[in-house]
N, C-alpha and C. Protein backbone atom coordinates (compact mmCIF):
# COMPACT_ATOMS: atom_id res chain seq x y z
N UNK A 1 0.83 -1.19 0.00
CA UNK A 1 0.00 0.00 0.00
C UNK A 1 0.87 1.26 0.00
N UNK A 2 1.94 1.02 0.93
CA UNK A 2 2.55 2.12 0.80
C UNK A 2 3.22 2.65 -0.62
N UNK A 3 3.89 1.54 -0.87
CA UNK A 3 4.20 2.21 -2.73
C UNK A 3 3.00 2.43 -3.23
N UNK A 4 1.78 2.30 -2.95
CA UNK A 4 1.07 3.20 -4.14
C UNK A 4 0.85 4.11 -3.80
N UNK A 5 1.08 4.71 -2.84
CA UNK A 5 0.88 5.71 -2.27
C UNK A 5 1.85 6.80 -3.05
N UNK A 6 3.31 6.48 -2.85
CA UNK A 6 4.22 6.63 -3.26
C UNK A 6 4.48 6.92 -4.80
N UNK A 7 3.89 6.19 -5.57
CA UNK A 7 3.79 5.72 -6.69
C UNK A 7 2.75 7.36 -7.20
N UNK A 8 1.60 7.36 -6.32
CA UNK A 8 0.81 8.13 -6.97
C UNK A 8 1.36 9.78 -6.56
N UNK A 9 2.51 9.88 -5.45
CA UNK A 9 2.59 11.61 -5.19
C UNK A 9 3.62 11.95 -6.33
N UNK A 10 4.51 10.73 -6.78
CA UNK A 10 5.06 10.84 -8.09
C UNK A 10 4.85 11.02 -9.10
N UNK A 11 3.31 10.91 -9.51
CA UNK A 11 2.79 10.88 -10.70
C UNK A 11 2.25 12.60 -10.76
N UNK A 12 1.99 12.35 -9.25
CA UNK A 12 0.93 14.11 -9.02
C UNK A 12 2.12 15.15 -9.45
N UNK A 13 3.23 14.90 -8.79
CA UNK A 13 4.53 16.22 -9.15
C UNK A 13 4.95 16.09 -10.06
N UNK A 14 4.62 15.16 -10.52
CA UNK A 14 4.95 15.36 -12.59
C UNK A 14 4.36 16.05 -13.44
N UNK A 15 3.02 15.84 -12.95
CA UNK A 15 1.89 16.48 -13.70
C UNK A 15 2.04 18.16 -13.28
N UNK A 16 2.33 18.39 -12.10
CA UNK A 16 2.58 19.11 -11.43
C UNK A 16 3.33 20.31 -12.11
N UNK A 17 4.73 19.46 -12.15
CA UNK A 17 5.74 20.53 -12.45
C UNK A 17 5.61 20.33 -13.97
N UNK A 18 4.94 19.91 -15.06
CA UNK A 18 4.66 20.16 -16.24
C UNK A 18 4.05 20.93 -15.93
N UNK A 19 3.12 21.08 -15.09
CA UNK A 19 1.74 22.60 -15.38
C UNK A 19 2.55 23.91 -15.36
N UNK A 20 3.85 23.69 -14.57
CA UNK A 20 4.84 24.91 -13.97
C UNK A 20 5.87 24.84 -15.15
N UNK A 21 6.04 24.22 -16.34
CA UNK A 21 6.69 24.29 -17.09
C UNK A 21 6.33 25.13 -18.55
N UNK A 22 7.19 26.01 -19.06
CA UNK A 22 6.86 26.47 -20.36
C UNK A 22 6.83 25.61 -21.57
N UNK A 23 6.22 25.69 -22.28
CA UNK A 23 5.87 24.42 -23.48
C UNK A 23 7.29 24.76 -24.48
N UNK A 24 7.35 23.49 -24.90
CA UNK A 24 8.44 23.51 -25.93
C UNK A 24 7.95 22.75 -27.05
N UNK A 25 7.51 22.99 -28.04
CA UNK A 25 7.15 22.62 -29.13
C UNK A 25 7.81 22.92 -30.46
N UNK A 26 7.61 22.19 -31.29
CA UNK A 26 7.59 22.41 -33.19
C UNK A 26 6.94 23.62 -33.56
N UNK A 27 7.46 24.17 -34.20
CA UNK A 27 7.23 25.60 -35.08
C UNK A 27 6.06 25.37 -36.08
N UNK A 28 4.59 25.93 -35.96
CA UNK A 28 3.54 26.07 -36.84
C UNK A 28 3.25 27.36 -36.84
N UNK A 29 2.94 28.30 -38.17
CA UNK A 29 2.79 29.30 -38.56
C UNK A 29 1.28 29.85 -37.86
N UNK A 30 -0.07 28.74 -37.95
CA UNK A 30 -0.94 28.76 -37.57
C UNK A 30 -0.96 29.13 -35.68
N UNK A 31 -0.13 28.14 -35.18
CA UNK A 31 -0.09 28.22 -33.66
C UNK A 31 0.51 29.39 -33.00
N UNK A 32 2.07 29.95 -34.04
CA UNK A 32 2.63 31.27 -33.71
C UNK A 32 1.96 32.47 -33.56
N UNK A 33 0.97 32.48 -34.84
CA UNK A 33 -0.30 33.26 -35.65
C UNK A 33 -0.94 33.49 -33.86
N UNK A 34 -1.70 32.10 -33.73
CA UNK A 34 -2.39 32.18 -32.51
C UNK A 34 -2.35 32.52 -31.08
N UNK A 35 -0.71 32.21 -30.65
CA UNK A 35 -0.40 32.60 -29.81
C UNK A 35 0.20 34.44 -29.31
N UNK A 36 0.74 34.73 -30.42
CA UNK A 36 1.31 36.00 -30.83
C UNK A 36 0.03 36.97 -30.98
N UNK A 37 -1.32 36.42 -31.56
CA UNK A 37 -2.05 37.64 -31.26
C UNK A 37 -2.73 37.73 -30.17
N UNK A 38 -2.92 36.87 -29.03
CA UNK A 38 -3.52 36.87 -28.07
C UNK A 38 -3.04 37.02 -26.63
N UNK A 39 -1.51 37.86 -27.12
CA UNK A 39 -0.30 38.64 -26.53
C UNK A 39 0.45 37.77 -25.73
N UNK A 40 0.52 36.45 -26.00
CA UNK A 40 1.12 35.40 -25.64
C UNK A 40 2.82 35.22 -25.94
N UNK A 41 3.68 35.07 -24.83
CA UNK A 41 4.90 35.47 -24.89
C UNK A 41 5.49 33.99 -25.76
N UNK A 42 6.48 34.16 -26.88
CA UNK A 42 6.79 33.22 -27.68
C UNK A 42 8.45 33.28 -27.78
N UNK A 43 9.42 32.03 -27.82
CA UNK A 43 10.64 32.21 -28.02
C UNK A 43 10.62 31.68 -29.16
N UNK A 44 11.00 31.30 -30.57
CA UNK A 44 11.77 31.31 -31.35
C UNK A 44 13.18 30.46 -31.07
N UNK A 45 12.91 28.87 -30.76
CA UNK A 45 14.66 28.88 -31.12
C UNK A 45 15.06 27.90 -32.29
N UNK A 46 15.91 28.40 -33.18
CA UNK A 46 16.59 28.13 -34.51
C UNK A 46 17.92 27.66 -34.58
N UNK A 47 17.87 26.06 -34.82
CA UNK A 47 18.64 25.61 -34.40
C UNK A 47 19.36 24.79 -35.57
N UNK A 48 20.39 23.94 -35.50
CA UNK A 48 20.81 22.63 -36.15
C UNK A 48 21.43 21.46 -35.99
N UNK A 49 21.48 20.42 -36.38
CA UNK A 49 21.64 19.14 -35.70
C UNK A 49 23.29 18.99 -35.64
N UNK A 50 23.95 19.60 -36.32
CA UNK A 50 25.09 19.78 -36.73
C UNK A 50 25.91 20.81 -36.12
N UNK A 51 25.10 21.64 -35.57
CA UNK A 51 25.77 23.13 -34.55
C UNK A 51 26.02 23.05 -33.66
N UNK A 52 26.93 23.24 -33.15
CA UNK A 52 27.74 22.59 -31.49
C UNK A 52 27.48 24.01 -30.57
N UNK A 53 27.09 25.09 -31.32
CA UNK A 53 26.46 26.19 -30.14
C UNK A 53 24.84 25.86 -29.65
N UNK A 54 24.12 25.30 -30.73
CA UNK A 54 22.77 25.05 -30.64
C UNK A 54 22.86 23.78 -29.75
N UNK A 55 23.76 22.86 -29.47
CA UNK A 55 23.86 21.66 -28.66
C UNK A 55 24.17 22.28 -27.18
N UNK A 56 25.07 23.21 -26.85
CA UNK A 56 25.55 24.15 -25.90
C UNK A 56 24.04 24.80 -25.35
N UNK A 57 23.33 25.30 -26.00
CA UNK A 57 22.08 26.30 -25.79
C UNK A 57 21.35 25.56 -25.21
N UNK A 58 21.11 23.96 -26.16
CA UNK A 58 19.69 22.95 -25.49
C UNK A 58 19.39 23.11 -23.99
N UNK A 59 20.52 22.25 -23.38
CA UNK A 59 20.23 21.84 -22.07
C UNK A 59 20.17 23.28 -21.18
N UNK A 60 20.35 24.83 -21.59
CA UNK A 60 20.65 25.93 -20.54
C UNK A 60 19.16 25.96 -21.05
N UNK A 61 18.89 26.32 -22.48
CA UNK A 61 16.91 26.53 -22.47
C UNK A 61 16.07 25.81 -22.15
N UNK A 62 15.96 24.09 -22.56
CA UNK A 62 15.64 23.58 -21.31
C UNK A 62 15.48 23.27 -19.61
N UNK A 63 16.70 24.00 -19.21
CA UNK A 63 16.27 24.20 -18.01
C UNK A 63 15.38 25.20 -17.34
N UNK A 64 15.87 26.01 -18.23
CA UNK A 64 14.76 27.74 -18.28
C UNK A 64 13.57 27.58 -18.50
N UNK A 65 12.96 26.68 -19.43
CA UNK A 65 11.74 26.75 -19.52
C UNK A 65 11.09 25.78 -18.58
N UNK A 66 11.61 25.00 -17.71
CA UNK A 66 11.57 24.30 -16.59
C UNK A 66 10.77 24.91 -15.42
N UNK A 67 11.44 26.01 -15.32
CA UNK A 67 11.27 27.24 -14.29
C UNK A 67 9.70 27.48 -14.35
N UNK A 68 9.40 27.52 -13.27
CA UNK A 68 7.83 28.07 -13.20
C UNK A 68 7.70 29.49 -13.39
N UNK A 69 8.81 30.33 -13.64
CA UNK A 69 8.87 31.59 -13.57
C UNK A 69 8.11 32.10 -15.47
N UNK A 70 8.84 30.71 -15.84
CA UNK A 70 9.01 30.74 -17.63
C UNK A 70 7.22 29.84 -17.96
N UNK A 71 6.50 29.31 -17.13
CA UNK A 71 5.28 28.55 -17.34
C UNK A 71 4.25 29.50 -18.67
N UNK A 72 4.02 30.42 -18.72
CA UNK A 72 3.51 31.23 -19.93
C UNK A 72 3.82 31.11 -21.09
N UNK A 73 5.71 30.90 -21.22
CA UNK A 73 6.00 31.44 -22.81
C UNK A 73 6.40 29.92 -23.25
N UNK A 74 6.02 29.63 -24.75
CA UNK A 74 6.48 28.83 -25.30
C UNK A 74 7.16 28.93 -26.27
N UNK A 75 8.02 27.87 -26.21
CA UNK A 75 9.54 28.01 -27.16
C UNK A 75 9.25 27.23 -28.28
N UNK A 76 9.21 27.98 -29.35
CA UNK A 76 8.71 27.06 -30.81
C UNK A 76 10.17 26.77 -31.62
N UNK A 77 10.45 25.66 -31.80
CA UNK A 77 11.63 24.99 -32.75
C UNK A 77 11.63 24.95 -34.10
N UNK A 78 12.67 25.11 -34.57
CA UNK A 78 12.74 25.48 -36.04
C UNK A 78 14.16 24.98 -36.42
N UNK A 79 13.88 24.28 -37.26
CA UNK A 79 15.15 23.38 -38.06
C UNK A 79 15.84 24.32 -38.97
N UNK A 80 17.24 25.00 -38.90
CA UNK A 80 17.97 25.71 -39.50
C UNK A 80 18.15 25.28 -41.54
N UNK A 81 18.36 24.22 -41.22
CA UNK A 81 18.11 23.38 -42.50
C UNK A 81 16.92 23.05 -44.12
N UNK A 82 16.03 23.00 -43.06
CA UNK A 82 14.62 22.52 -43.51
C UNK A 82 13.69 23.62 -43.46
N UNK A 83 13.78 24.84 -42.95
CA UNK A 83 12.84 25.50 -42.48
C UNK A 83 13.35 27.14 -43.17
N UNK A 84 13.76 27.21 -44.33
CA UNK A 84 14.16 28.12 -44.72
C UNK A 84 13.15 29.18 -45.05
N UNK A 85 12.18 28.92 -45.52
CA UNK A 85 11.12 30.22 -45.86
C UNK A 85 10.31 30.75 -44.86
N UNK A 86 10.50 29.83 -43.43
CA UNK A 86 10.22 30.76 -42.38
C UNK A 86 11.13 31.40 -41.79
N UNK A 87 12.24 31.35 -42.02
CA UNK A 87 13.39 31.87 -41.59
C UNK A 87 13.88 32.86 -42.28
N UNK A 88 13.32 33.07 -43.29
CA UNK A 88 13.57 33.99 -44.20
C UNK A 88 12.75 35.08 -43.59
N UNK A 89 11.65 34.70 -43.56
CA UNK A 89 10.17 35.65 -42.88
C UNK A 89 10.54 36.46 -42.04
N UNK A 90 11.78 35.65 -40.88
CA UNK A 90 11.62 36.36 -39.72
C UNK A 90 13.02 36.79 -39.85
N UNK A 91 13.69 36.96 -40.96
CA UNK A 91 15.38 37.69 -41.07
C UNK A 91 16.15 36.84 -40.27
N UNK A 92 16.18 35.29 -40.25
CA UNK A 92 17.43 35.02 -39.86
C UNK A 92 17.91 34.23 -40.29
N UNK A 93 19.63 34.56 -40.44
CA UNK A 93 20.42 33.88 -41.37
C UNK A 93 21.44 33.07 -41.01
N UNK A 94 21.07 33.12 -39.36
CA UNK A 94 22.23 32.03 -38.55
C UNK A 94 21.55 30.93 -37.90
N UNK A 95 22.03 29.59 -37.57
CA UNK A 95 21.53 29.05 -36.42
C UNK A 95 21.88 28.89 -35.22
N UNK A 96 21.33 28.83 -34.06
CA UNK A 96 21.87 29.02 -32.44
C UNK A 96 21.18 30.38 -32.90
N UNK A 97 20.14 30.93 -32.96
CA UNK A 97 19.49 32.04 -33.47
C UNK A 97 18.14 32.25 -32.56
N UNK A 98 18.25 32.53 -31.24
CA UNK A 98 16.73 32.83 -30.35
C UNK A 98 15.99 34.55 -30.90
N UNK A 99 14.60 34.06 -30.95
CA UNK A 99 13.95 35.62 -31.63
C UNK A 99 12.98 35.34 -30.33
N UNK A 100 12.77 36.46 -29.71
CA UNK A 100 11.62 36.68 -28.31
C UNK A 100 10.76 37.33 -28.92
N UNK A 101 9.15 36.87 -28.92
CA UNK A 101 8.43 38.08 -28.71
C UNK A 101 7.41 37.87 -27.91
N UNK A 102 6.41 39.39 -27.45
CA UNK A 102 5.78 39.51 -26.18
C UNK A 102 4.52 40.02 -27.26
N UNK A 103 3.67 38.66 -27.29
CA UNK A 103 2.54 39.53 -28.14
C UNK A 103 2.98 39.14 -29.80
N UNK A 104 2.52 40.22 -30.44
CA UNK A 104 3.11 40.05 -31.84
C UNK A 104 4.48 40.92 -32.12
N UNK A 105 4.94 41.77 -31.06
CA UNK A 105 6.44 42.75 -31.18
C UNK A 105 7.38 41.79 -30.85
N UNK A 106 8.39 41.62 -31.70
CA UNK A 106 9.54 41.20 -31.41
C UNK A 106 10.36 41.92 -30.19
N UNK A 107 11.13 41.42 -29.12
CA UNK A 107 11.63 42.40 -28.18
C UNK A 107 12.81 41.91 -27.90
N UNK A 108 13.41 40.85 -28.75
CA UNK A 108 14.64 40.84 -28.63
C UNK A 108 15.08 39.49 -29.32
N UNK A 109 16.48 39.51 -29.45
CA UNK A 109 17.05 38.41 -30.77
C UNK A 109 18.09 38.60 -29.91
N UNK A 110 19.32 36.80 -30.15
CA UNK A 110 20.21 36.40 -29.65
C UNK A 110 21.26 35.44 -30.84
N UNK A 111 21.81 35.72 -31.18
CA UNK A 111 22.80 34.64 -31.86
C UNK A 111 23.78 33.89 -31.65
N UNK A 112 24.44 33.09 -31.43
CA UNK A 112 25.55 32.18 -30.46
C UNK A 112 25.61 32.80 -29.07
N UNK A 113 24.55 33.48 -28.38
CA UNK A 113 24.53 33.24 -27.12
C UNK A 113 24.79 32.26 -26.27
N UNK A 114 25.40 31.79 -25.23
CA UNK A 114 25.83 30.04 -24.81
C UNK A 114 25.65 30.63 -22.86
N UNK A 115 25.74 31.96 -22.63
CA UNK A 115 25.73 31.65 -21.55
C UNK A 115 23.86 31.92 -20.74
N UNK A 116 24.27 31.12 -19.95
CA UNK A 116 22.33 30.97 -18.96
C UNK A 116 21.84 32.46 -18.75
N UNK A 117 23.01 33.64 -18.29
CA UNK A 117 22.32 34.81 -18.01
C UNK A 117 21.71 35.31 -19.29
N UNK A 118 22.69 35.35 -20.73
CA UNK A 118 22.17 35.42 -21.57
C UNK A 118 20.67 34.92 -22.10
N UNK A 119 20.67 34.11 -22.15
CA UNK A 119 19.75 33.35 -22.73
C UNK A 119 18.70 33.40 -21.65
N UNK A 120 18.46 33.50 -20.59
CA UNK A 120 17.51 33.81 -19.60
C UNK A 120 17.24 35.21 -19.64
N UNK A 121 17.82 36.19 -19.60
CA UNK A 121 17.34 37.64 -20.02
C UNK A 121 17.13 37.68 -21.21
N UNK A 122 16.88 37.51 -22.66
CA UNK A 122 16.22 37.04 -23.62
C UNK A 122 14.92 36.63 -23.36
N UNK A 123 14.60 35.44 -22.52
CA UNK A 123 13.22 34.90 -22.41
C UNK A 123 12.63 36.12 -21.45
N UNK A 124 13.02 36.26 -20.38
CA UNK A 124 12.28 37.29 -19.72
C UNK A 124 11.95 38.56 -20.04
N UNK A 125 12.33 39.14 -21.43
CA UNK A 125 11.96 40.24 -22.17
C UNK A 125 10.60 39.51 -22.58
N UNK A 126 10.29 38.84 -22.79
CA UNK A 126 9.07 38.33 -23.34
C UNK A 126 7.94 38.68 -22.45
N UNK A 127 8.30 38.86 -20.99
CA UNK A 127 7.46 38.63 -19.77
C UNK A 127 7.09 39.65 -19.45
N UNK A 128 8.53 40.84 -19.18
CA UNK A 128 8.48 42.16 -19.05
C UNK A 128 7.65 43.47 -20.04
């Protein structure tokens, strides 16, 4: 009895700290569209499988959006490679390439950024 007990406060703080987590998803024009006009804070990160700054970035923005502080904004992914005519859209011509915006205004852009303060003051322009 006692492990299910156990079993179930594990399941609850999962669910938990997902609710306290910022979403990290795939890049749709429709969902950006949706979120961006309903003044919903959005990161932008532009990346490649091959970029050893964008491998550097993962695990510091993943932890950030971890943060219950970050639970609002979601970080939409975009393949440096494959994803050229939206990347074109939004002027960028590098990857390891974060674009913030708060709403539909862009409020700030990052390019081989690698360190956490960096890249955490970036997302929190979104908030501010």
């Amino acid at each position: 009895m006692h492990f299910v007990k156990s079993a179930v406060v594990i399941t609850l703080a999962s669910f938990m700290s997902l609710a306290m987590a910022g979403e990290i998803k795939p890049f749709s024009q429709v969902g950006f569209d949706a979120l961006t006009a309903s003044g919903k804070p959005v990161v932008l990160d532009i990346s490649a499988t091959w970029c050893p700054t964008c491998k550097a970035q993962r695990p510091i923005i993943g932890s950030l959006m971890q943060q219950p502080a970050y639970k609002d904004v979601t970080l939409m992914t975009l393949d440096f490679d494959t994803d050229k005519p939206i990347l074109k859209k939004f002027k960028v011509s590098m990857q390891s390439t974060l674009v913030a915006f708060k709403g539909v205004q862009e409020v700030g852009r990052s390019v081989g950024d690698t360190s956490p303060e960096g890249l955490e003051g970036l997302i929190k322009k979104t908030l501010n």
